[in-house]
N, C-alpha and C. Protein backbone atom coordinates (compact mmCIF):
# COMPACT_ATOMS: atom_id res chain seq x y z
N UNK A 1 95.85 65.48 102.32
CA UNK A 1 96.70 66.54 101.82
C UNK A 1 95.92 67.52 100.97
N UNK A 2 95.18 67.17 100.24
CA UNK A 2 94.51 67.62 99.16
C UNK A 2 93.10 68.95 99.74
N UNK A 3 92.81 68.27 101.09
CA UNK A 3 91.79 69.14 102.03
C UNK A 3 92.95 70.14 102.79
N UNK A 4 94.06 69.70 103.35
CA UNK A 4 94.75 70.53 103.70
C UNK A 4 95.29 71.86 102.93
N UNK A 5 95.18 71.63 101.68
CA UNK A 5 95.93 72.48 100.24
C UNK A 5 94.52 73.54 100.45
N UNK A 6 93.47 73.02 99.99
CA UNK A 6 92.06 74.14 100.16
C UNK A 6 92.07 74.90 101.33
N UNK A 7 92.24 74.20 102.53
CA UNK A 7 92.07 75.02 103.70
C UNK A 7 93.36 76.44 103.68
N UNK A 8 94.19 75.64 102.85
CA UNK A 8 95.69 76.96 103.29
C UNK A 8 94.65 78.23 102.32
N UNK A 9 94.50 77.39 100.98
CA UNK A 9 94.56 78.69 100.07
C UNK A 9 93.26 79.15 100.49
N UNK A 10 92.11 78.57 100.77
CA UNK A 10 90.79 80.08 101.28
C UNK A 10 91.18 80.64 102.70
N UNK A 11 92.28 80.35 103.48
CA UNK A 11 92.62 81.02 104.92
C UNK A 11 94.20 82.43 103.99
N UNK A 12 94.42 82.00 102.84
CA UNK A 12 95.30 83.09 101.84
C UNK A 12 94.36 83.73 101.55
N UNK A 13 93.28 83.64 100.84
CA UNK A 13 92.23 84.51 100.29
C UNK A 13 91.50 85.29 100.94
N UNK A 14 90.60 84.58 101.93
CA UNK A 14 90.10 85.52 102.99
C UNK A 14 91.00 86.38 104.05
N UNK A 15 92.51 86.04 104.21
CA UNK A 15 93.55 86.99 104.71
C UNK A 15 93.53 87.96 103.77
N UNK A 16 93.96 87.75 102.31
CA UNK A 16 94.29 88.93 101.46
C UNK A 16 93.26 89.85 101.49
N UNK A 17 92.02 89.39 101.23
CA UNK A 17 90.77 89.97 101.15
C UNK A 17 90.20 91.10 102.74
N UNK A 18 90.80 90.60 103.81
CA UNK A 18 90.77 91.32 104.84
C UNK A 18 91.78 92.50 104.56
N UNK A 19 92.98 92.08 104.42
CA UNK A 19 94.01 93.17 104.52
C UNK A 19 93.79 94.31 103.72
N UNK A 20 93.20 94.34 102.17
CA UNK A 20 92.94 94.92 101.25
C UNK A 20 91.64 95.95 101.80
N UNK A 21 90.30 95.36 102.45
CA UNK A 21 89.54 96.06 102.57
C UNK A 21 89.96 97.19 104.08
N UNK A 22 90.65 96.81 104.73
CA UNK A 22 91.13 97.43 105.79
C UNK A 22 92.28 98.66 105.77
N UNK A 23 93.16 98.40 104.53
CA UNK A 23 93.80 99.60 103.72
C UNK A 23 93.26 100.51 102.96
N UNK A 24 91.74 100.21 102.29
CA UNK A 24 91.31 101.39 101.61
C UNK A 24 90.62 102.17 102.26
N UNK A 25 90.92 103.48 102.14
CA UNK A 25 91.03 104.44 102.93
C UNK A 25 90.37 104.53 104.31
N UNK A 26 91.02 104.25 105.21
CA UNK A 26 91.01 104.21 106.79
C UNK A 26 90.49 105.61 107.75
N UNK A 27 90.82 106.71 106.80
CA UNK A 27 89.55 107.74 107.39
C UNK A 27 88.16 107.20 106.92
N UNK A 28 87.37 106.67 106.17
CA UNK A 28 85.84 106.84 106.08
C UNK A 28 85.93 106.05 107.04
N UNK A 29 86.46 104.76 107.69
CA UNK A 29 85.82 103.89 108.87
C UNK A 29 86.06 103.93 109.85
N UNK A 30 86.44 105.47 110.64
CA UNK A 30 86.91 105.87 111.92
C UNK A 30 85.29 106.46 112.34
N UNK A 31 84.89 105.96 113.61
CA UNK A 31 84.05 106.84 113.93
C UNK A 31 83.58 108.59 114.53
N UNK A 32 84.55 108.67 114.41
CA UNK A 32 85.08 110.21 114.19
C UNK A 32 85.37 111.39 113.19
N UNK A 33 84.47 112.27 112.86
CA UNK A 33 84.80 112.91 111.68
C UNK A 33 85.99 113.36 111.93
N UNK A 34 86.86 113.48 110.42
CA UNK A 34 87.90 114.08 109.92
C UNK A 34 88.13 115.66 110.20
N UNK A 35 87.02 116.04 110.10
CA UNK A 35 86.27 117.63 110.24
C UNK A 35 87.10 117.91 111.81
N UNK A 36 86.34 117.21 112.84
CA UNK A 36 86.06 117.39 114.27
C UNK A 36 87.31 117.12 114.89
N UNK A 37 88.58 116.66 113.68
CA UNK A 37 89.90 116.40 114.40
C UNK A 37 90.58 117.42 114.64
N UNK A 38 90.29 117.64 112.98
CA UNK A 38 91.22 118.91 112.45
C UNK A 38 90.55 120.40 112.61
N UNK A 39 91.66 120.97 113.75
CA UNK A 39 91.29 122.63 113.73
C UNK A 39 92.74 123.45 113.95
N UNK A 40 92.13 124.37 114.66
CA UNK A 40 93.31 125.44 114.10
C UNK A 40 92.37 127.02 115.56
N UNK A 41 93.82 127.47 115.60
CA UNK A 41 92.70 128.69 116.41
C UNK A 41 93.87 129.69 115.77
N UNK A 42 92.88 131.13 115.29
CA UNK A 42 93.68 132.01 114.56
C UNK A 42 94.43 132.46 115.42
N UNK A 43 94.76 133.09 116.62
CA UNK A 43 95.11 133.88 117.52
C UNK A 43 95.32 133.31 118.97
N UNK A 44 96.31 132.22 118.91
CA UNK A 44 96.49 131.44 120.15
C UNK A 44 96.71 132.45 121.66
N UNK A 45 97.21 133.99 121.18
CA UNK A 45 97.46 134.79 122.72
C UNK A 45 96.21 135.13 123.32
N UNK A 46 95.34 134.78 122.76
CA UNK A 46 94.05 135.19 123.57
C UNK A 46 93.13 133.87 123.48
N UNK A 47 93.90 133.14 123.81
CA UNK A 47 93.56 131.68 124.66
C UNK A 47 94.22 131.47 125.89
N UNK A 48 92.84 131.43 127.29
CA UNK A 48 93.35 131.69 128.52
C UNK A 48 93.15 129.88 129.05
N UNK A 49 92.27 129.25 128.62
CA UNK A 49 91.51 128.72 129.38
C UNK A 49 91.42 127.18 128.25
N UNK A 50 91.90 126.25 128.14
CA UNK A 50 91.04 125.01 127.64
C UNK A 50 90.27 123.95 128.49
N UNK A 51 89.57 123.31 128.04
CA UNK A 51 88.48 122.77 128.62
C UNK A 51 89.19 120.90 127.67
N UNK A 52 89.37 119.86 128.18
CA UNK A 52 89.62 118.63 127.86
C UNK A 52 88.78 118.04 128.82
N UNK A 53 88.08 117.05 127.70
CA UNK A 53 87.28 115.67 128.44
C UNK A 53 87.12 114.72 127.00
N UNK A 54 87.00 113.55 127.60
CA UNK A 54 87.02 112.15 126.83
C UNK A 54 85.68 111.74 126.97
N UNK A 55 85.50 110.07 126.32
CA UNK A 55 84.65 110.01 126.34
C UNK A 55 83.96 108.65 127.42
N UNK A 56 85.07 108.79 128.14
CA UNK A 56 85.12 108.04 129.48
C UNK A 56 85.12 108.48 130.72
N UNK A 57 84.98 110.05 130.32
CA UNK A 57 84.45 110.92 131.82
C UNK A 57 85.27 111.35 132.58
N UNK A 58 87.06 111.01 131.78
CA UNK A 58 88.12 112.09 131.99
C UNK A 58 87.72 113.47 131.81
N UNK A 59 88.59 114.30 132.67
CA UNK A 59 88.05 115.74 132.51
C UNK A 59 89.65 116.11 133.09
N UNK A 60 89.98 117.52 132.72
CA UNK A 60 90.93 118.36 132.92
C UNK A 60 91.03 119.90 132.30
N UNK A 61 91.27 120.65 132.90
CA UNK A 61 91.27 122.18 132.53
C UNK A 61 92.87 122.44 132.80
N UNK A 62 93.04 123.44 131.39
CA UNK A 62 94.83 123.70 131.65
C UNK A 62 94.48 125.41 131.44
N UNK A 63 94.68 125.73 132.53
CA UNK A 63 95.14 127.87 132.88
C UNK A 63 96.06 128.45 132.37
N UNK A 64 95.93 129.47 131.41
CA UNK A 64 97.53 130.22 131.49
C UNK A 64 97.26 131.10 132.78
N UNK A 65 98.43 131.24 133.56
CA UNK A 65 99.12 131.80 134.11
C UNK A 65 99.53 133.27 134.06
N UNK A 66 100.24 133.22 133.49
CA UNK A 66 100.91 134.21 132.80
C UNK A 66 101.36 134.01 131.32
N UNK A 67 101.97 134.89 130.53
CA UNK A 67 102.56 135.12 129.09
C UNK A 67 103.45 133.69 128.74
């Protein structure tokens, strides 16, 4: 019983201890800058043309058309 009691509480500790380091702040450990997410285009009517690809060698182009 007494080995069973240790095993609960360091499988509590090293849980808490995971959960804690995995909540503080979750942008620095994305491999993706924050920067490279976030944009913005001043003047969306003179956007004809986007260009989308991943990093698995998906690819797709979306046309305007018209207005």
């Amino acid at each position: 019983m007494n080995k069973t009691l240790i095993l609960l509480l360091l499988f509590v500790v090293l849980g808490g201890g995971t959960a804690w380091f995995l909540m503080q702040k979750p942008d620095a450990k994305m491999t993706v800058l924050q920067e490279e997410r976030a944009f913005h285009i001043d003047n969306p009517d003179e956007v004809y043309k986007i260009f989308l690809a991943d990093r698995r060698g998906n690819k797709t182009t979306l046309e305007r058309k018209s207005d």
